[in-house]
C-alpha atoms as a PDB file:
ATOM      1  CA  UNK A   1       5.150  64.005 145.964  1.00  0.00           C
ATOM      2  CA  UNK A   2       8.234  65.217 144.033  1.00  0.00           C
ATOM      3  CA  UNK A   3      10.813  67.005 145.955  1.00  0.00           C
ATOM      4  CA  UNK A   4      11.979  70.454 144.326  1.00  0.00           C
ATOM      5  CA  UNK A   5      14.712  72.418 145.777  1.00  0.00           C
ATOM      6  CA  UNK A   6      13.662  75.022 148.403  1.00  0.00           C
ATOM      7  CA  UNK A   7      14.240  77.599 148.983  1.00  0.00           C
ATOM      8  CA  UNK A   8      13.881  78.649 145.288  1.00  0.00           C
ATOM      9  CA  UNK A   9      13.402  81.851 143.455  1.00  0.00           C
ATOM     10  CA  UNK A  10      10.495  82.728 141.253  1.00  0.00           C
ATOM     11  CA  UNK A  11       9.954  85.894 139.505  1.00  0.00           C
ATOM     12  CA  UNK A  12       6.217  87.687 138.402  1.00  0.00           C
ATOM     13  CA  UNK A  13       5.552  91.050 136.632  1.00  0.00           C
ATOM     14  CA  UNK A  14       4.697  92.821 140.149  1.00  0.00           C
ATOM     15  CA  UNK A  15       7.662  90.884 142.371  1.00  0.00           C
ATOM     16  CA  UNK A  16       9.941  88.294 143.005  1.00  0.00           C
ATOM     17  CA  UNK A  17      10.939  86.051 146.144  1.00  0.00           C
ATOM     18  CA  UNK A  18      10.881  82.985 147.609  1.00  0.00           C
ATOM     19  CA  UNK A  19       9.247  79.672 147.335  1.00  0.00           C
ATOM     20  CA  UNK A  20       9.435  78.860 150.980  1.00  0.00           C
ATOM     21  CA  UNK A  21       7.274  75.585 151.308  1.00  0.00           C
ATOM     22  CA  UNK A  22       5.717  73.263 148.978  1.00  0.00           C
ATOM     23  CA  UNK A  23       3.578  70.114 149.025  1.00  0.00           C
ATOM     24  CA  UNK A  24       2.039  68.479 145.940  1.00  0.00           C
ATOM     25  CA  UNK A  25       0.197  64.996 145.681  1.00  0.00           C
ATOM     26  CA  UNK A  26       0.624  62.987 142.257  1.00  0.00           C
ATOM     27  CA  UNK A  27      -2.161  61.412 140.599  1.00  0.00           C
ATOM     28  CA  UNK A  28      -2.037  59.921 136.927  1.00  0.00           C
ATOM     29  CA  UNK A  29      -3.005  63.036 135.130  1.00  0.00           C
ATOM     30  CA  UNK A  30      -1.125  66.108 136.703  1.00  0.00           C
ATOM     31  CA  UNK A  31       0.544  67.251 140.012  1.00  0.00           C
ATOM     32  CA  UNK A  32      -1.662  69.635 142.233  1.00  0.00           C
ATOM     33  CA  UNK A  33       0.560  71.626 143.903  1.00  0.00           C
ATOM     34  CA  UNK A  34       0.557  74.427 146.885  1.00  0.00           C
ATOM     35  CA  UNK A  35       3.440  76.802 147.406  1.00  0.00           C
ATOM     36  CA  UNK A  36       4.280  79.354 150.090  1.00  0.00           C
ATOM     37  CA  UNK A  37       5.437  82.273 148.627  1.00  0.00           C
ATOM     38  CA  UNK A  38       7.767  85.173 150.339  1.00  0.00           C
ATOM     39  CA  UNK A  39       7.734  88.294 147.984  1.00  0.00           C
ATOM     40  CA  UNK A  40      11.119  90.118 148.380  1.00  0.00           C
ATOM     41  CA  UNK A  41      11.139  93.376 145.736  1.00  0.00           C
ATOM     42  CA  UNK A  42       8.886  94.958 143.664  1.00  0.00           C
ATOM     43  CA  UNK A  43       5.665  96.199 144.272  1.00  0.00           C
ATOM     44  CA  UNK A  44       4.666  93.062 146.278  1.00  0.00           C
ATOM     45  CA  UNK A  45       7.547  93.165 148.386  1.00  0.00           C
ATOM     46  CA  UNK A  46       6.961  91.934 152.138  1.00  0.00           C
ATOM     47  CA  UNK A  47       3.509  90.119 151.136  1.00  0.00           C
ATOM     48  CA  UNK A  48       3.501  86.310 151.853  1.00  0.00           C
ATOM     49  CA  UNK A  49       0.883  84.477 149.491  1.00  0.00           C
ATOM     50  CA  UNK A  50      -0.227  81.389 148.577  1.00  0.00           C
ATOM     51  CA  UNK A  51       0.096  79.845 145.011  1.00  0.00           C
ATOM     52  CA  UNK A  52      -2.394  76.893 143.997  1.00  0.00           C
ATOM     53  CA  UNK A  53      -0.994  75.548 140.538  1.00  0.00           C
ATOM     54  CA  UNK A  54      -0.038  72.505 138.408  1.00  0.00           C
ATOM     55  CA  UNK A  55       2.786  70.571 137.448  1.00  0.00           C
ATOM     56  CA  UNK A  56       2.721  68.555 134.219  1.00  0.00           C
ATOM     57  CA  UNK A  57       3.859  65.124 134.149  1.00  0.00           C
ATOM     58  CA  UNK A  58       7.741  66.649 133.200  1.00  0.00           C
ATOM     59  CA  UNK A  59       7.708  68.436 136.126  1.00  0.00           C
ATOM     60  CA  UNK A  60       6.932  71.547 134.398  1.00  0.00           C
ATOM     61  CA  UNK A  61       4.459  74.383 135.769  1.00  0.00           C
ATOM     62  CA  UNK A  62       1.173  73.884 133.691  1.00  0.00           C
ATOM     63  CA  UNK A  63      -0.763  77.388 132.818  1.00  0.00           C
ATOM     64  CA  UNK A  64      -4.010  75.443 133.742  1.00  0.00           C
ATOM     65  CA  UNK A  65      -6.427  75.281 136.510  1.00  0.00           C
ATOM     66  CA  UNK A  66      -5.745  73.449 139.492  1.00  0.00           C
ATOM     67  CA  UNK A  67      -8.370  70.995 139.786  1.00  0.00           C
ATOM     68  CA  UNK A  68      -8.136  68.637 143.077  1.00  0.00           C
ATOM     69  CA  UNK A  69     -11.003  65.757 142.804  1.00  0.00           C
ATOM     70  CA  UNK A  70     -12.360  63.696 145.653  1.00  0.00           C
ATOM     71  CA  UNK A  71      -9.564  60.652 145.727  1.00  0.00           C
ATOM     72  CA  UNK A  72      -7.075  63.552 146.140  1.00  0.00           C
ATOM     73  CA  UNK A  73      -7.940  64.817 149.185  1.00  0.00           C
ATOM     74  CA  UNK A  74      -7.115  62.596 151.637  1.00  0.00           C
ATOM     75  CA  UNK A  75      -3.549  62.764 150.124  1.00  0.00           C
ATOM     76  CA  UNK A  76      -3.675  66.305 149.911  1.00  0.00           C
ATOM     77  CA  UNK A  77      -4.712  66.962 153.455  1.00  0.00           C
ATOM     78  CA  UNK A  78      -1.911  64.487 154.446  1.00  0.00           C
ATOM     79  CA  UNK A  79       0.813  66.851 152.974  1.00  0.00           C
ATOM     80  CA  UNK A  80      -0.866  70.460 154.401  1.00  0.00           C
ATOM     81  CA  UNK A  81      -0.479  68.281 157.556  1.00  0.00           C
ATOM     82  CA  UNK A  82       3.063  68.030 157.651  1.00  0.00           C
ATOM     83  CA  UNK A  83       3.630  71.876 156.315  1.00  0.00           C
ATOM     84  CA  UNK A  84       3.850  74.361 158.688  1.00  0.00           C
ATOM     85  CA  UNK A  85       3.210  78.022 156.876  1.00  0.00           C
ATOM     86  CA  UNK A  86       0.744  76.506 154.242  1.00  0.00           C
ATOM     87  CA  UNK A  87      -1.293  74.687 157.259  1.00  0.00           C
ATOM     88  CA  UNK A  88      -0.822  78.148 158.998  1.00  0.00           C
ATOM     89  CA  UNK A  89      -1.915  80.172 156.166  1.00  0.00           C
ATOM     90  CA  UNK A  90      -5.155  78.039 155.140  1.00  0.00           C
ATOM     91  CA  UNK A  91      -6.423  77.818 158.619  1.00  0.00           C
ATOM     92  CA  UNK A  92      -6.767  81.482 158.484  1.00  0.00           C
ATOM     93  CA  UNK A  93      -9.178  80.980 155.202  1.00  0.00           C
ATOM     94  CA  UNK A  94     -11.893  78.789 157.144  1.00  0.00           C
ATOM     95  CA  UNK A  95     -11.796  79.768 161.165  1.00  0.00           C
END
């Protein structure tokens, strides 16, 4: 997993915030990636979200699908083990 700074700031058209938490898993062809997002203006302000996306191999955001396949998720399920709001969050999803 590659560590990025957090807290860090991101910015959409409806609000911007904080990236709280993040885990990611590499594999050879991309980096799938799950980030805890705090909105803190705009019209989202206050809402706390979930962001699935993709890092290229430059550590760059991809504008691409995330696609997780079946030798990722033991890896995957390792890291939203050690996170604490994403593990929070997605237990809300299935129970």
């Amino acid at each position: 997993m590659v560590k990025r700074k957090l807290p860090r700031k991101f910015n959409l058209p409806f609000g911007s915030g904080l990236i709280t938490e993040e885990i990611s898993i590499e594999n050879p062809h991309w980096e799938p990636t799950v980030q805890y997002m705090e909105f803190k203006e705009g019209h989202a302000k206050g809402l706390k979200a979930l962001r699935f996306c993709v890092y290229g191999n430059k550590s760059f955001m991809r504008n691409v699908p995330l696609i997780i396949g079946n030798g990722d998720v033991r890896r995957l399920k390792k890291e939203i083990r050690s996170s604490n709001k994403i593990k929070k969050f997605l237990k809300r999803l299935v129970t």
